[in-house]
Protein backbone atom coordinates (compact mmCIF):
# COMPACT_ATOMS: atom_id res chain seq x y z
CA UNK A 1 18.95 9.84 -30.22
CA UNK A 2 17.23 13.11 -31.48
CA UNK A 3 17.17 16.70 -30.44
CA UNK A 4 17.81 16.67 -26.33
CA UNK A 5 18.31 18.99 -23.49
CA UNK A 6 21.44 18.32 -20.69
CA UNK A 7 22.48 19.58 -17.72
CA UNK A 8 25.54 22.64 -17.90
CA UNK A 9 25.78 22.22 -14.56
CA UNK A 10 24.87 20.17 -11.42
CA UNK A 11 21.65 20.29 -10.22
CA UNK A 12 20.13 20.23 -6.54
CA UNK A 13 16.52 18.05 -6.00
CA UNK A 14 13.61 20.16 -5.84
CA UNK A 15 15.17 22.92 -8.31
CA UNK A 16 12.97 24.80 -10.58
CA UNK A 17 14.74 24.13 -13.50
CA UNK A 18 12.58 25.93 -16.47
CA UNK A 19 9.12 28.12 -16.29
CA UNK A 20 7.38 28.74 -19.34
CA UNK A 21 4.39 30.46 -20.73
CA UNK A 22 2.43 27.88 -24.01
CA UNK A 23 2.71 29.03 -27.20
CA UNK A 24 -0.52 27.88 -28.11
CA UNK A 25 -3.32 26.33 -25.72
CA UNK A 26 -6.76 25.18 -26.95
CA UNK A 27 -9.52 22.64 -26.22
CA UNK A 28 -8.89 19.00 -26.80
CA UNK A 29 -9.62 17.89 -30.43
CA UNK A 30 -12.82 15.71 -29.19
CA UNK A 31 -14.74 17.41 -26.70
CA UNK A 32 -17.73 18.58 -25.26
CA UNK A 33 -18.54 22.42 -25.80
CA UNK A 34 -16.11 24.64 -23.71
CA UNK A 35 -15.80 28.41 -23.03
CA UNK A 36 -13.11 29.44 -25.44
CA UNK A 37 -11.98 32.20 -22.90
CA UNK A 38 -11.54 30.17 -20.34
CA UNK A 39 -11.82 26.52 -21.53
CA UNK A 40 -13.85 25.97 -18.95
CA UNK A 41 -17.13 23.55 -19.09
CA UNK A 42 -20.23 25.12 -20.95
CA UNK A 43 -23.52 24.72 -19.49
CA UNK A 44 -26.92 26.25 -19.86
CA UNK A 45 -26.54 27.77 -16.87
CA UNK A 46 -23.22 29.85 -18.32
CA UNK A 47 -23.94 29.82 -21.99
CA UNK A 48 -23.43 32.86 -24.30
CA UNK A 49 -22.16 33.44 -27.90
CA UNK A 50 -19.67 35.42 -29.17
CA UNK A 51 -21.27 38.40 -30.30
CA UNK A 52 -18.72 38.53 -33.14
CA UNK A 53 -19.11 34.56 -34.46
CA UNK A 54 -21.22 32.67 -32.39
CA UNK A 55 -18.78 30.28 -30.72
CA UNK A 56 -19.51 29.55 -27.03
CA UNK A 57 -17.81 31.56 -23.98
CA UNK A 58 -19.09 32.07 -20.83
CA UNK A 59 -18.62 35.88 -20.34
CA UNK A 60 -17.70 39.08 -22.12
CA UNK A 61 -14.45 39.13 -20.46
CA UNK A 62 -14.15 35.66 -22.60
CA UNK A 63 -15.14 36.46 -25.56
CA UNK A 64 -12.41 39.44 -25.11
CA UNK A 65 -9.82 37.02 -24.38
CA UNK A 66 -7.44 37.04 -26.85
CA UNK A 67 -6.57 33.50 -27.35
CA UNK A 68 -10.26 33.12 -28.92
CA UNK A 69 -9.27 35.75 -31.68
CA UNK A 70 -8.16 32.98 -34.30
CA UNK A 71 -11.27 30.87 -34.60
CA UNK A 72 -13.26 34.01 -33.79
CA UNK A 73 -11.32 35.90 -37.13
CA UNK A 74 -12.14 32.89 -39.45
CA UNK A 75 -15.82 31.95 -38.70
CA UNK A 76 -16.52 36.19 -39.32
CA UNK A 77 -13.93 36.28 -42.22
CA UNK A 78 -16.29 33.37 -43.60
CA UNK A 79 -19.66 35.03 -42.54
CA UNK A 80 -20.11 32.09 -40.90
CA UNK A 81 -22.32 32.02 -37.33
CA UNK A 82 -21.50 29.04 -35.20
CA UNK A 83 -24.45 27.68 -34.15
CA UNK A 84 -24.05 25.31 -30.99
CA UNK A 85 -27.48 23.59 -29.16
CA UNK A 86 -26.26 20.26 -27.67
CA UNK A 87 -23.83 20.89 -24.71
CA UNK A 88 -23.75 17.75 -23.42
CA UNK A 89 -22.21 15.80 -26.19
CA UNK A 90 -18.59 15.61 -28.33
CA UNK A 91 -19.32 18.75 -30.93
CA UNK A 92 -17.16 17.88 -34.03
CA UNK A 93 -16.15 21.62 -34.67
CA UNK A 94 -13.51 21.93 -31.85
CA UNK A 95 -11.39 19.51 -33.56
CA UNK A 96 -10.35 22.46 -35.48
CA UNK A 97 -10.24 24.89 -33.04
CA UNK A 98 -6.56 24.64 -31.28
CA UNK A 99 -5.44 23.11 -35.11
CA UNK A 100 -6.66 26.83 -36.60
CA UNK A 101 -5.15 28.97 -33.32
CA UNK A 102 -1.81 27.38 -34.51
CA UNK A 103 -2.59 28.29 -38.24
CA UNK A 104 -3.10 31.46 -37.27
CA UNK A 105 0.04 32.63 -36.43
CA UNK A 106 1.31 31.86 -40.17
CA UNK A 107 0.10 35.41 -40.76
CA UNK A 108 -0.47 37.07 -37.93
CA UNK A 109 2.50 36.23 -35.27
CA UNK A 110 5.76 34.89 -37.48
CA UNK A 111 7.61 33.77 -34.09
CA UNK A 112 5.14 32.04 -32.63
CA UNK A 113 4.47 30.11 -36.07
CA UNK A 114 8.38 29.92 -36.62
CA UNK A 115 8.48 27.95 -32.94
CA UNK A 116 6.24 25.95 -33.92
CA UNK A 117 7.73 24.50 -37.13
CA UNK A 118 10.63 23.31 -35.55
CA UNK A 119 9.04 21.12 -32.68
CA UNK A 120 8.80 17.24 -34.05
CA UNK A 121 6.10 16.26 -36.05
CA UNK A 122 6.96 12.74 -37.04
CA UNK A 123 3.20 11.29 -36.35
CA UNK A 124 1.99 8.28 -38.32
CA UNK A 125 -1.00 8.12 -36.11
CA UNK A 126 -3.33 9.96 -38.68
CA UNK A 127 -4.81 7.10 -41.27
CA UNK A 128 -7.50 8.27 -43.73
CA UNK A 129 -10.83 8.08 -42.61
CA UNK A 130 -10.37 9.52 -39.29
CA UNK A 131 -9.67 12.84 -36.76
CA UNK A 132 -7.76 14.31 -39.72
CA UNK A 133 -9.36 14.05 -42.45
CA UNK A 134 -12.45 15.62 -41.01
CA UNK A 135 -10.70 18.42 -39.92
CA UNK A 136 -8.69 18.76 -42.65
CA UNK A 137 -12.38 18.66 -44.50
CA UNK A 138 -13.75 21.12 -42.34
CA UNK A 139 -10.90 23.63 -42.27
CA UNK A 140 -10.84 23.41 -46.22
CA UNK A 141 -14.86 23.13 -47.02
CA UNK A 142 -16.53 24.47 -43.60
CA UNK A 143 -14.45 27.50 -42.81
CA UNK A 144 -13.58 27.97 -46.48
CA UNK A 145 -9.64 28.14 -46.00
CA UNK A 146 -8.47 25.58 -48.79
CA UNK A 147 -6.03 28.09 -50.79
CA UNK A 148 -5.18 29.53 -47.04
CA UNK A 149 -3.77 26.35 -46.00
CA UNK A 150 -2.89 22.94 -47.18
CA UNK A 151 -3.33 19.61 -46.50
CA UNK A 152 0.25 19.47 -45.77
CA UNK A 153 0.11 22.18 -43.59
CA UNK A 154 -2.94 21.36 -41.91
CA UNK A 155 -1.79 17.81 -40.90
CA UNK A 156 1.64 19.03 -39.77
CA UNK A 157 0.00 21.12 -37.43
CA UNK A 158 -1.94 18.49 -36.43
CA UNK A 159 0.82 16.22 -35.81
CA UNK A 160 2.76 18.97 -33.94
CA UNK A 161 -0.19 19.34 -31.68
CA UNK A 162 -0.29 15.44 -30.85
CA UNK A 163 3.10 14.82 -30.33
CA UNK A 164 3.73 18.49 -28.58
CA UNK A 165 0.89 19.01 -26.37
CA UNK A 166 0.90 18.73 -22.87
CA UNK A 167 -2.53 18.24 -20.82
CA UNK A 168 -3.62 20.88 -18.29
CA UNK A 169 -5.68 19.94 -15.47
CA UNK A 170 -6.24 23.31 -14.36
CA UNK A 171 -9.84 23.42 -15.89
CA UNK A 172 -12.82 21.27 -16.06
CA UNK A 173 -12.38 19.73 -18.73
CA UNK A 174 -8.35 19.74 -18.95
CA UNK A 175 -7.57 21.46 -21.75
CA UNK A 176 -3.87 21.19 -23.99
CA UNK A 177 -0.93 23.49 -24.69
CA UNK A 178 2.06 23.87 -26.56
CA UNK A 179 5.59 25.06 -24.64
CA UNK A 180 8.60 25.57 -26.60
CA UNK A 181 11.35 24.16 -24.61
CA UNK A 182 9.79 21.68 -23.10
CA UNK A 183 9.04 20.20 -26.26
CA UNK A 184 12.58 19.43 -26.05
CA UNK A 185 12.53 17.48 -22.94
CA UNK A 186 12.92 14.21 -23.32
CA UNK A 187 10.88 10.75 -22.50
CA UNK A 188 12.10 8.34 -19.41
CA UNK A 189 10.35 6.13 -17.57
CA UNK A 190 12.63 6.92 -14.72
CA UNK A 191 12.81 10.62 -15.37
CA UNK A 192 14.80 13.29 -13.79
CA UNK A 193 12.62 15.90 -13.85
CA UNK A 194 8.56 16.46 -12.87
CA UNK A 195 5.77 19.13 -14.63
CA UNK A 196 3.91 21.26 -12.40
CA UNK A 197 1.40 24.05 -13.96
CA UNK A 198 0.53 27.41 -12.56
CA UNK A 199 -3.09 28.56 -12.09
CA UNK A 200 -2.44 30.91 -15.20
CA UNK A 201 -1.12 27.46 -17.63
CA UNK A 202 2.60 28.18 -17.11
CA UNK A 203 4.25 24.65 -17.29
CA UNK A 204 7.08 24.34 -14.59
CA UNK A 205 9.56 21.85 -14.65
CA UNK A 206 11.66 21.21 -11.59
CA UNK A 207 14.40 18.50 -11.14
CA UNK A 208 12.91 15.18 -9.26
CA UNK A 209 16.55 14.23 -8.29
CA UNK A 210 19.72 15.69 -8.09
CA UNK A 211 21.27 15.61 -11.64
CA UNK A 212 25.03 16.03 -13.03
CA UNK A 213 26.28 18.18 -15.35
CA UNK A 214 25.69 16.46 -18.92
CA UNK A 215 23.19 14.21 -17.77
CA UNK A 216 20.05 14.82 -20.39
CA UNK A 217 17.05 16.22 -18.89
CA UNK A 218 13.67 13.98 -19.14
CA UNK A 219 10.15 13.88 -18.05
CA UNK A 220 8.14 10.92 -18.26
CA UNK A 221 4.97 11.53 -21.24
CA UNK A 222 3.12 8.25 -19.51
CA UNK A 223 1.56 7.60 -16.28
CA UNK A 224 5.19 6.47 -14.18
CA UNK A 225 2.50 3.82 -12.68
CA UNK A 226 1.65 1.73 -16.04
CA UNK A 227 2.63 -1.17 -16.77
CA UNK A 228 5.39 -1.99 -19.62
CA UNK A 229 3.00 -3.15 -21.98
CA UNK A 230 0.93 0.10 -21.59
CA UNK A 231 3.48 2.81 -21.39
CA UNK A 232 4.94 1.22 -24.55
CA UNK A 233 1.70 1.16 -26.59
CA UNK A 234 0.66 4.57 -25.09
CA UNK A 235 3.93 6.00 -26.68
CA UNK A 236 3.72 4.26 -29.82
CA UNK A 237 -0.38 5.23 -30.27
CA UNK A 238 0.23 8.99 -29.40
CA UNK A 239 4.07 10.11 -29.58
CA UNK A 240 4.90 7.78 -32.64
CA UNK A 241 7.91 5.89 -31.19
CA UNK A 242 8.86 3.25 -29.14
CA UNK A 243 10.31 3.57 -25.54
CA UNK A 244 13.91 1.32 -25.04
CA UNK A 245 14.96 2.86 -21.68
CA UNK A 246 16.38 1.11 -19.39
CA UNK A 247 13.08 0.34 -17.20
CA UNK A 248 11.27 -0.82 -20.38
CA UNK A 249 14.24 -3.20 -21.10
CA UNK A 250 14.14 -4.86 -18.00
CA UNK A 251 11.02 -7.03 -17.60
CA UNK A 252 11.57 -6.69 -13.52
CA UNK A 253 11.25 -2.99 -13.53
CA UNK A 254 13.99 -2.91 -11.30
CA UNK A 255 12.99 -6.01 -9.38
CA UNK A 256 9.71 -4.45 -8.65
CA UNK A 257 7.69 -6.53 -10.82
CA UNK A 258 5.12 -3.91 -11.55
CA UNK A 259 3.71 -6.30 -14.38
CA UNK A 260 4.44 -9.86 -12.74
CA UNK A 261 1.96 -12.27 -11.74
CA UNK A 262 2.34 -14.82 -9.12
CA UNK A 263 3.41 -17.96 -10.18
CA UNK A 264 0.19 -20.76 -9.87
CA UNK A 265 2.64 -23.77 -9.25
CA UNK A 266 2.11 -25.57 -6.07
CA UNK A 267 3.54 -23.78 -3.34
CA UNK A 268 6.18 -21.87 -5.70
CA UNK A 269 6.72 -18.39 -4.53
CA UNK A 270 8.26 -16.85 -7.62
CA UNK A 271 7.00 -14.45 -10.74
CA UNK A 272 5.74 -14.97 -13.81
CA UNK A 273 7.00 -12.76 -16.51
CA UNK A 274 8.05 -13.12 -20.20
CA UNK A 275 11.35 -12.88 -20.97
CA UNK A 276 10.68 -9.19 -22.37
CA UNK A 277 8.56 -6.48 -23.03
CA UNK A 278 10.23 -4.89 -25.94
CA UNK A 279 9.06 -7.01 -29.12
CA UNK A 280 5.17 -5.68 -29.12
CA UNK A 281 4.02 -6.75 -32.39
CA UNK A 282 5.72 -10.12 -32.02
CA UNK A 283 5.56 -10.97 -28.24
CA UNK A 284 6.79 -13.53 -26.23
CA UNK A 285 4.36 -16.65 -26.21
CA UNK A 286 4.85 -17.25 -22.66
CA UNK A 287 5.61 -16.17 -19.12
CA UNK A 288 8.05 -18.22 -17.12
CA UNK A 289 8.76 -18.12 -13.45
CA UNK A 290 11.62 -17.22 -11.83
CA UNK A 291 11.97 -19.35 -9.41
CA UNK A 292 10.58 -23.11 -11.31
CA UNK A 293 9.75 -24.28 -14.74
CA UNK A 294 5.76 -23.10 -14.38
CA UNK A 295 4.44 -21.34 -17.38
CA UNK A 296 1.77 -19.68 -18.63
CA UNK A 297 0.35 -18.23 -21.98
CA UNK A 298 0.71 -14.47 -22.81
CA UNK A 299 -3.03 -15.01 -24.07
CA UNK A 300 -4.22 -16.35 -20.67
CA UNK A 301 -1.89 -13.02 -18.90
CA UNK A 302 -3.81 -10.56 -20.91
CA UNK A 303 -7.62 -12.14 -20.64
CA UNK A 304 -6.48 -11.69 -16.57
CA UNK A 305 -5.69 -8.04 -16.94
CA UNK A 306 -8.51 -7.61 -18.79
CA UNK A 307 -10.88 -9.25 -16.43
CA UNK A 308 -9.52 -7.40 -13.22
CA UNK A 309 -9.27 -4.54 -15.05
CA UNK A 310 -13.01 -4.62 -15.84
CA UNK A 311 -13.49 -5.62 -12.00
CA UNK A 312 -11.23 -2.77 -11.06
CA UNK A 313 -13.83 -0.37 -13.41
CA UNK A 314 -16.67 -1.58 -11.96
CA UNK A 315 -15.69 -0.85 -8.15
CA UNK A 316 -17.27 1.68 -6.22
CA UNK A 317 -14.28 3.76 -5.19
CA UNK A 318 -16.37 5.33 -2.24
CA UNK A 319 -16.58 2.02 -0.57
CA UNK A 320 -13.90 0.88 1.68
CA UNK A 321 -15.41 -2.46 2.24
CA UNK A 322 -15.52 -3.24 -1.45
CA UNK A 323 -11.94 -2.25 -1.64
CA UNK A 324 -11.04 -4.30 0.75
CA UNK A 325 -12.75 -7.28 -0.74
CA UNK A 326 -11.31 -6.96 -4.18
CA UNK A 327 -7.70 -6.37 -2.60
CA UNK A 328 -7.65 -9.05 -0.33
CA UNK A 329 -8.75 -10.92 -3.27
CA UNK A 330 -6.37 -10.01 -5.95
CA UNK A 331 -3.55 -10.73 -3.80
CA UNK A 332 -3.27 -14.38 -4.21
CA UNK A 333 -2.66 -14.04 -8.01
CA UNK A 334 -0.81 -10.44 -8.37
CA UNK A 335 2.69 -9.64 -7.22
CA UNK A 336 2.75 -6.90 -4.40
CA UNK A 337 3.76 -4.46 -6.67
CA UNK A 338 1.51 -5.62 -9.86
CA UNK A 339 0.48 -1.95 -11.35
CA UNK A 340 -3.37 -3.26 -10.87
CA UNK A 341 -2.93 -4.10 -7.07
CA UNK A 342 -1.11 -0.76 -6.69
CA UNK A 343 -4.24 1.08 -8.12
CA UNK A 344 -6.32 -0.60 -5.34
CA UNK A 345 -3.54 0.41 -2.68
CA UNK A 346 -3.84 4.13 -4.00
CA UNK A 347 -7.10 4.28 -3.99
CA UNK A 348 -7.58 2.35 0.17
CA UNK A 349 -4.68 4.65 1.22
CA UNK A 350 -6.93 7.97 0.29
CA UNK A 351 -10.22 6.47 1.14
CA UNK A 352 -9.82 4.85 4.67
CA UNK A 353 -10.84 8.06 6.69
CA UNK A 354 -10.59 10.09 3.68
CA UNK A 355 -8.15 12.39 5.83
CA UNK A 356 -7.59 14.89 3.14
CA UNK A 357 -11.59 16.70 3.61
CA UNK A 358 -11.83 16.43 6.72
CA UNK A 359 -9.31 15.01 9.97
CA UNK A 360 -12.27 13.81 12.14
CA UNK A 361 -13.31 10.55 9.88
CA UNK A 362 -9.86 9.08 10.67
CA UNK A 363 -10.87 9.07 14.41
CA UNK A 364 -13.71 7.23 13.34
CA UNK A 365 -11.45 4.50 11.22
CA UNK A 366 -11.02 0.61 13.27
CA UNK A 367 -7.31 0.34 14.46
CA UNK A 368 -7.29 -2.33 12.12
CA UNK A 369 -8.02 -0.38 9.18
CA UNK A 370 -5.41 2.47 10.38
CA UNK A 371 -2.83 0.15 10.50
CA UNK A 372 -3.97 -1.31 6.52
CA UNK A 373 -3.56 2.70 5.37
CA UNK A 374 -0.42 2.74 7.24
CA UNK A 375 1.09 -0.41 5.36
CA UNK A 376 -0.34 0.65 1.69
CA UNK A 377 1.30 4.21 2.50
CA UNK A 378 4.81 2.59 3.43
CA UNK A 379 4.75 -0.04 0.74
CA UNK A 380 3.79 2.54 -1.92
CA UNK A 381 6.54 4.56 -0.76
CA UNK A 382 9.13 2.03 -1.08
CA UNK A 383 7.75 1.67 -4.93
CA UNK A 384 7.80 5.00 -5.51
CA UNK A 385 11.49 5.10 -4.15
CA UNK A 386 13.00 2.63 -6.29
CA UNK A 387 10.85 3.39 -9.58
CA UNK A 388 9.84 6.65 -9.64
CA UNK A 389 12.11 8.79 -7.71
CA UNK A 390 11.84 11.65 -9.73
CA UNK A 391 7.79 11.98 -9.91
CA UNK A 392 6.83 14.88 -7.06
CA UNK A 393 2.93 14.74 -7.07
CA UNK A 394 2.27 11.32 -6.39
CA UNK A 395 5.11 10.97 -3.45
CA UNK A 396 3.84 13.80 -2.20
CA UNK A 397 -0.12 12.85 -1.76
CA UNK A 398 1.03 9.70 -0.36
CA UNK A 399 3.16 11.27 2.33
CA UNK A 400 0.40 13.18 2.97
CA UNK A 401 -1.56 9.90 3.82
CA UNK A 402 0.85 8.39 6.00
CA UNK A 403 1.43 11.77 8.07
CA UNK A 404 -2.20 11.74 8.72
CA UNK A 405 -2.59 7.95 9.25
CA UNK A 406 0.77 8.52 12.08
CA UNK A 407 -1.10 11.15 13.55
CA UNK A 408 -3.91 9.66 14.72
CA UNK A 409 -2.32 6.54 15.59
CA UNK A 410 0.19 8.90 18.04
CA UNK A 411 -3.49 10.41 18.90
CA UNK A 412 -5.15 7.51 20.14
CA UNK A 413 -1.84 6.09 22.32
CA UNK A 414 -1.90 9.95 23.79
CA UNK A 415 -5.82 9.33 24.86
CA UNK A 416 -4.77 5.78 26.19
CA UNK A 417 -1.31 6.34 27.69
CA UNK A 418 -0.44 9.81 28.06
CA UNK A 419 2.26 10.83 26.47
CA UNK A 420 5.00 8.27 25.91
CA UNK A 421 8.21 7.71 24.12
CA UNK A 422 6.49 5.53 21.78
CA UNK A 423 3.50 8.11 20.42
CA UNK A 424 6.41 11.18 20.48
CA UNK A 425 8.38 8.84 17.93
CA UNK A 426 5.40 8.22 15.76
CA UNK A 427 4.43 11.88 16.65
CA UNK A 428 7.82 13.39 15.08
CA UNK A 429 7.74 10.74 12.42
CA UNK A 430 4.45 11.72 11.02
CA UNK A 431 6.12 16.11 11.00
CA UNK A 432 8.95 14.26 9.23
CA UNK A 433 6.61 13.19 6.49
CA UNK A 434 4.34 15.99 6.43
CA UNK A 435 7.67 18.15 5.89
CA UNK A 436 8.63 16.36 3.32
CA UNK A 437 5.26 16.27 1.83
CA UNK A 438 5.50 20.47 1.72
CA UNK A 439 8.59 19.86 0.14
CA UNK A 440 7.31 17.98 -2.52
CA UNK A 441 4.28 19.61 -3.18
CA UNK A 442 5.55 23.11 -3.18
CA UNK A 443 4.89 24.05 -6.37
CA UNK A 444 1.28 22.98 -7.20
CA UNK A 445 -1.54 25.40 -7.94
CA UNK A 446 -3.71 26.01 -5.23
CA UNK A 447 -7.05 25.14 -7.52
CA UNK A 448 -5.57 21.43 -8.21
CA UNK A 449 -5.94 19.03 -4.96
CA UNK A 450 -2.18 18.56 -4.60
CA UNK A 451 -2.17 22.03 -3.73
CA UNK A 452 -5.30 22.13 -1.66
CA UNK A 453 -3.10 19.13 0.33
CA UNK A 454 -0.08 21.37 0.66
CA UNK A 455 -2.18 23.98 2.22
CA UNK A 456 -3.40 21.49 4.12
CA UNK A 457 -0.56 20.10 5.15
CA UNK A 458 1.18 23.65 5.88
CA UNK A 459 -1.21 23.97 8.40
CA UNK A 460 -0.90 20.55 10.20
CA UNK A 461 2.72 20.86 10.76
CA UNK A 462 2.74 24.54 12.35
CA UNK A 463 -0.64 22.48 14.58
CA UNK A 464 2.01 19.77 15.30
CA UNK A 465 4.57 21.90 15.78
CA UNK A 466 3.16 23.34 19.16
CA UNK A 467 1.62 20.44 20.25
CA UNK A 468 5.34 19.21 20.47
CA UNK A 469 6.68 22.35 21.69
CA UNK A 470 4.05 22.47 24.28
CA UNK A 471 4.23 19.08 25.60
């Protein structure tokens, strides 16, 4: 166990728990040109240089921005002028540019660079030939900084930056940053605590579930929704180590069977699953079922994933029909809760009615298909429940769903039956949700759509609210 954070005292749900400003935030090493004010998306519509260096912002008020000082000192220190034409492709000078904004503060801002040398930097990621060594090249040879700073240094940095660096979706494209303390947050697959952002790049961490004095504090670095295999390799490819908590050691995922397929065998009902997930560069052979003796190659398993995967790609997500078709197809060979058919389910449960633009196309939806958003909504609750209790976002957009979806079922028994004890009950079940919802979404920034859907759904409960009080 390394460096950790833990509770001094107990914690209630929902708690904001830390709120913290990045030390350093920058573009992504391979990207298109961005503003580097803003870090928003350069076009030719919004395209100016620096005055000063020639890198691309999108204003004056950007190219004042502070943050753009570092990259804007050394091209000019260099008489250097950045000359950028293509816009619409990866432009191999901003791999250096968050690398030199953290190199920067060597000399210019000793705290900042003195936080940054103690976060972890144990990255084996980096082989020659690749991301580092060209900016290690271009640092040295392009912006003339070899007896500035070393190879050492320079891939330090860059190893702080990929194990440290949180995304930020605030922007189109996201772009990264680098928070002190919650560097020291650690990794769970069931964690305890959920990342929010502020419009301004403040990272927020609040506590997913009430926590006890000592117990350590964690976030989870992966999508909560991946598979074991995935998570694992994810972690190992970009954090350097490999996950042994207690969801990754149990090949069930806490009889969920996010990764199991069904078993093939006759009439069998049971899972297929290899006896674990935890020996990656050696793994198991075979899957086995768990209810006979059926089993199956671990070859055969991933030329499956790969092919509905690919099928999964390849799907137009703006058609409910084909959604349907690939569902209803995939569920004779997945497990109810395989993390492919649960992609589909996310994906039918926003798109039948698409309730979160505009409340009208759910009148519009068959009864039949209200009832299929209905069922995704409840079954990916119950997931969400037993595997990722602490994640806020996600629970939150899906209560959203199944507020609306209870809505307009209530809606249409008003129109046939007046009102009746049966659409009050779905009535006041759907404000239940949509409460909750709030509760779990109270934190996001309005420009992000989980806070658009709070808004939203801030609005639809004081709506509901009256209908009930006036009925």
């Amino acid at each position: 166990m390394g460096r950790y954070l833990s509770a001094t005292k107990d914690i209630n749900k929902n708690a904001i728990i830390l709120k913290e400003n990045p030390i350093i935030f920058g573009p992504f090493q391979e990207t298109q040109p961005v503003c580097l004010g803003c870090n928003q998306e350069i076009t030719f519509k919004n395209f100016r240089k620096c005055s000063k260096c020639g890198w691309p912002v999108c204003s004056k008020k950007c190219e004042e921005n502070p943050c753009h000082i570092p990259e804007c000192f050394y091209t000019r220190q260099n008489d250097i002028q950045i000359s950028i034409k293509h816009l619409n492709y990866v432009n191999p000078y901003y791999q250096c540019i968050t690398p030199l904004r953290c190199l920067y503060q060597k000399t210019h801002n000793p705290l900042a660079w003195q936080k940054l040398m103690v976060l972890e930097s144990r990255y084996e990621g980096f082989k020659s030939g690749n991301q580092l060594d060209q900016t290690i090249d271009l640092i040295h040879n392009y912006f003339k900084l070899k007896t500035t700073f070393s190879k050492e240094e320079i891939t330090k940095i860059c190893n702080i930056i990929a194990i440290n660096s949180h995304e930020i979706p605030i922007s189109e494209p996201p772009f990264i940053a680098i928070y002190e303390k919650t560097s020291f947050f650690e990794h769970n697959c069931v964690a305890n605590c959920c990342k929010s952002f502020t419009n301004s790049g403040s990272i927020l961490i609040t506590s997913g579930t009430a926590i006890k004095n000592g117990d350590h504090l964690s976030i989870c670095y992966t999508d909560a929704l991946w598979n074991t295999t995935n998570r694992r390799k994810f972690l190992f490819e970009t954090k350097s180590f490999w996950c042994f908590c207690q969801r990754c050691s149990d090949p069930t995922e806490f009889g969920t069977f996010l990764s199991g397929f069904k078993c093939q065998s006759g009439n069998c009902e049971g899972c297929l699953l290899p006896r674990s997930f935890l020996q990656m560069e050696n793994p198991d052979p075979l899957w086995y079922c768990n209810k006979c003796d059926y089993t199956v190659s671990n070859i055969l398993v991933n030329t499956l994933i790969e092919k509905i995967s690919g099928d999964i790609h390849k799907l137009d997500k703006k058609s409910v029909i084909d959604c349907k078709k690939l569902f209803h197809k995939l569920k004779g060979v997945l497990t109810t809760h395989n993390f492919l058919l649960v992609e589909i389910k996310l994906m039918l449960s926003q798109l039948i009615g698409i309730s979160y633009s505009d409340d009208s196309l759910l009148a519009g939806v068959t009864d039949e298909d209200l009832d299929l958003k209905l069922v995704l909504c409840k079954d990916l609750m119950k997931l969400t429940d037993t595997l990722i209790t602490g994640e806020r976002r996600l629970r939150g957009l899906i209560l959203f769903e199944l507020h609306c979806g209870l809505a307009e079922k209530a809606r249409r028994i008003f129109n046939c039956d007046g009102i009746t004890g049966e659409a009050l009950s779905i009535f006041k079940e759907s404000i239940k949700h949509v409460t909750e919802c709030i509760e779990m979404l109270k934190y996001e920034p309005d420009i992000l759509p989980e806070g658009k859907t709070c808004s939203q759904a801030r609005k639809n409960l004081i709506e509901m609210k009256c209908l009930i009080e006036n009925s």
